[in-house]
Protein backbone atom coordinates (compact mmCIF):
# COMPACT_ATOMS: atom_id res chain seq x y z
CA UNK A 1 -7.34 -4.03 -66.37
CA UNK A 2 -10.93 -4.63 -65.05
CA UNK A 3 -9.95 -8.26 -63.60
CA UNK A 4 -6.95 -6.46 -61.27
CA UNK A 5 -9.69 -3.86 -60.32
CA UNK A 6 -11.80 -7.17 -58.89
CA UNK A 7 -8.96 -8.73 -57.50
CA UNK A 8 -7.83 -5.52 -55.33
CA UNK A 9 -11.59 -5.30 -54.31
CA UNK A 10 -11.49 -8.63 -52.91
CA UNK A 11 -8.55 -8.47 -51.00
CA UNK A 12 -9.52 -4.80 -49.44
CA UNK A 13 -12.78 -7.03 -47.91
CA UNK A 14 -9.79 -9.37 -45.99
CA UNK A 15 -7.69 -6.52 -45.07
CA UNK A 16 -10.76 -4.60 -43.50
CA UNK A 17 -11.34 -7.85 -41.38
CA UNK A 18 -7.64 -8.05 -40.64
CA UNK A 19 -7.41 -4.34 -39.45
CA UNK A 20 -10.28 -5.25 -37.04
CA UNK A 21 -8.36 -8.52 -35.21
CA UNK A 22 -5.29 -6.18 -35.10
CA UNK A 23 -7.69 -3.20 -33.31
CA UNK A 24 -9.14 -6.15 -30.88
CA UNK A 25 -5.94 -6.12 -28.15
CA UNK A 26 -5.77 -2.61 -27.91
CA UNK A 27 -9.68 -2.93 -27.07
CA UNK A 28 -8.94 -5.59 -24.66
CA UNK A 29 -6.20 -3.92 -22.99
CA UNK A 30 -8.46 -0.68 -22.28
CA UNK A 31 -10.91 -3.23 -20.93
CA UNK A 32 -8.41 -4.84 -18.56
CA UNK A 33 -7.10 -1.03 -17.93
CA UNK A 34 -10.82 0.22 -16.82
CA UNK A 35 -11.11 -2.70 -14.43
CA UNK A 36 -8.21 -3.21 -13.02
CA UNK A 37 -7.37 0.41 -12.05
CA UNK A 38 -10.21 3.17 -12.98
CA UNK A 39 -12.85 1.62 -11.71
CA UNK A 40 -11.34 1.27 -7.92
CA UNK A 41 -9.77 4.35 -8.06
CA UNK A 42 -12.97 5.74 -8.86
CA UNK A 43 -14.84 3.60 -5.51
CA UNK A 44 -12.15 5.00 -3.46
CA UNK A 45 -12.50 8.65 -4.00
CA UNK A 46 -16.56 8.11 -3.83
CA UNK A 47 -15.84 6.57 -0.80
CA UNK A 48 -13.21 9.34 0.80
CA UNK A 49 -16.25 12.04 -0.22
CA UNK A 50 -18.88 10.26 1.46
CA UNK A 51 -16.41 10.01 4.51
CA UNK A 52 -15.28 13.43 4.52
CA UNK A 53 -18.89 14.39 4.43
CA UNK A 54 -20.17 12.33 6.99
CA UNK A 55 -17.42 13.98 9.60
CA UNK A 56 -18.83 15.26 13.34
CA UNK A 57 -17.47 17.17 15.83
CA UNK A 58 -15.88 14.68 18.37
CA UNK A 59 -14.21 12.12 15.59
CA UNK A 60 -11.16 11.06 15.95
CA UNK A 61 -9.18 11.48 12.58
CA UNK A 62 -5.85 10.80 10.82
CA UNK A 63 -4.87 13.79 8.80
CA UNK A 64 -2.61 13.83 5.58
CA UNK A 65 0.70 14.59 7.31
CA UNK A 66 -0.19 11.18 10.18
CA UNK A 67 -1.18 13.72 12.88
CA UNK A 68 -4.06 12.09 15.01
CA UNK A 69 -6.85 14.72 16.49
CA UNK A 70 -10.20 15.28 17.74
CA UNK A 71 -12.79 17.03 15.71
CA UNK A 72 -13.38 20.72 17.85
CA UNK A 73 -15.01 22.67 15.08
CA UNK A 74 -16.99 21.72 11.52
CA UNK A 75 -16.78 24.21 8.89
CA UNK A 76 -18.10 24.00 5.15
CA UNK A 77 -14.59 23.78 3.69
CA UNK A 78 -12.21 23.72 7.02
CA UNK A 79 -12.21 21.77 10.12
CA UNK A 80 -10.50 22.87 13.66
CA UNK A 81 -8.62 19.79 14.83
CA UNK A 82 -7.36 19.44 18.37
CA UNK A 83 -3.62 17.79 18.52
CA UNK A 84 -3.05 18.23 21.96
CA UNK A 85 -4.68 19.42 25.12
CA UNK A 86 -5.40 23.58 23.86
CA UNK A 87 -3.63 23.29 20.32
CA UNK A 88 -6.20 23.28 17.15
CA UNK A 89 -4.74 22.99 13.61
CA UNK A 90 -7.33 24.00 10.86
CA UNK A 91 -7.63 21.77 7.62
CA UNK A 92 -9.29 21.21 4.72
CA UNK A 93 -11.69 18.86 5.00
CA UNK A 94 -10.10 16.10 2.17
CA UNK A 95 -6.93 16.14 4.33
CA UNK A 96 -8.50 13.68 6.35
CA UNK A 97 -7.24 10.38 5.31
CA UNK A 98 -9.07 7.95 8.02
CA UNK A 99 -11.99 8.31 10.45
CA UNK A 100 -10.52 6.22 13.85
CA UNK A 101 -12.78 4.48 16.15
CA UNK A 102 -14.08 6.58 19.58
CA UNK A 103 -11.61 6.19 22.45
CA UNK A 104 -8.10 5.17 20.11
CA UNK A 105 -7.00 9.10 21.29
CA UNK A 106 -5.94 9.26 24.83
């Protein structure tokens, strides 16, 4: 009776190790997860922030339905974007996908 008690002892030591090496792809695959898509994702939107906080009146900007505009007004939360000759649209700021280069608007 004792000798079984030292022989299931021993083996609980090797399945301990064994539940480890079985654990170790799931770790890896959260590794590979975390660099191969949360950590870009993450560089992206700090990014987008930095660019939707660095707008100025006057910048030419894609918005998130593809309309192109000028930058007429700055607001905390909204900007007024000029479309056309006398036509402004107001948006949120994070609707604006891309900051264009001066003179691509004609």
């Amino acid at each position: 009776m004792f000798i079984s008690s030292a022989y299931a002892q021993a083996a609980g030591a090797a399945d301990t190790q064994s539940q480890l090496m079985g654990m170790l792809p799931l770790v890896l695959m959260f590794v590979v997860l975390y660099f191969v898509m949360i950590r870009p994702q993450m560089k992206k939107a700090k990014e987008h922030k930095a660019m939707v906080e660095a707008l100025a009146k006057g910048d030419e900007v894609i918005m998130g339905g593809g309309m192109l505009g000028k930058i007429a007004k700055l607001g905390e939360t909204y900007l007024s974007v000029e479309v056309a000759n006398g036509v402004e649209v107001q948006i949120q700021r994070a609707a604006v996908i891309q900051v264009l280069p001066k003179g691509t608007i004609k």
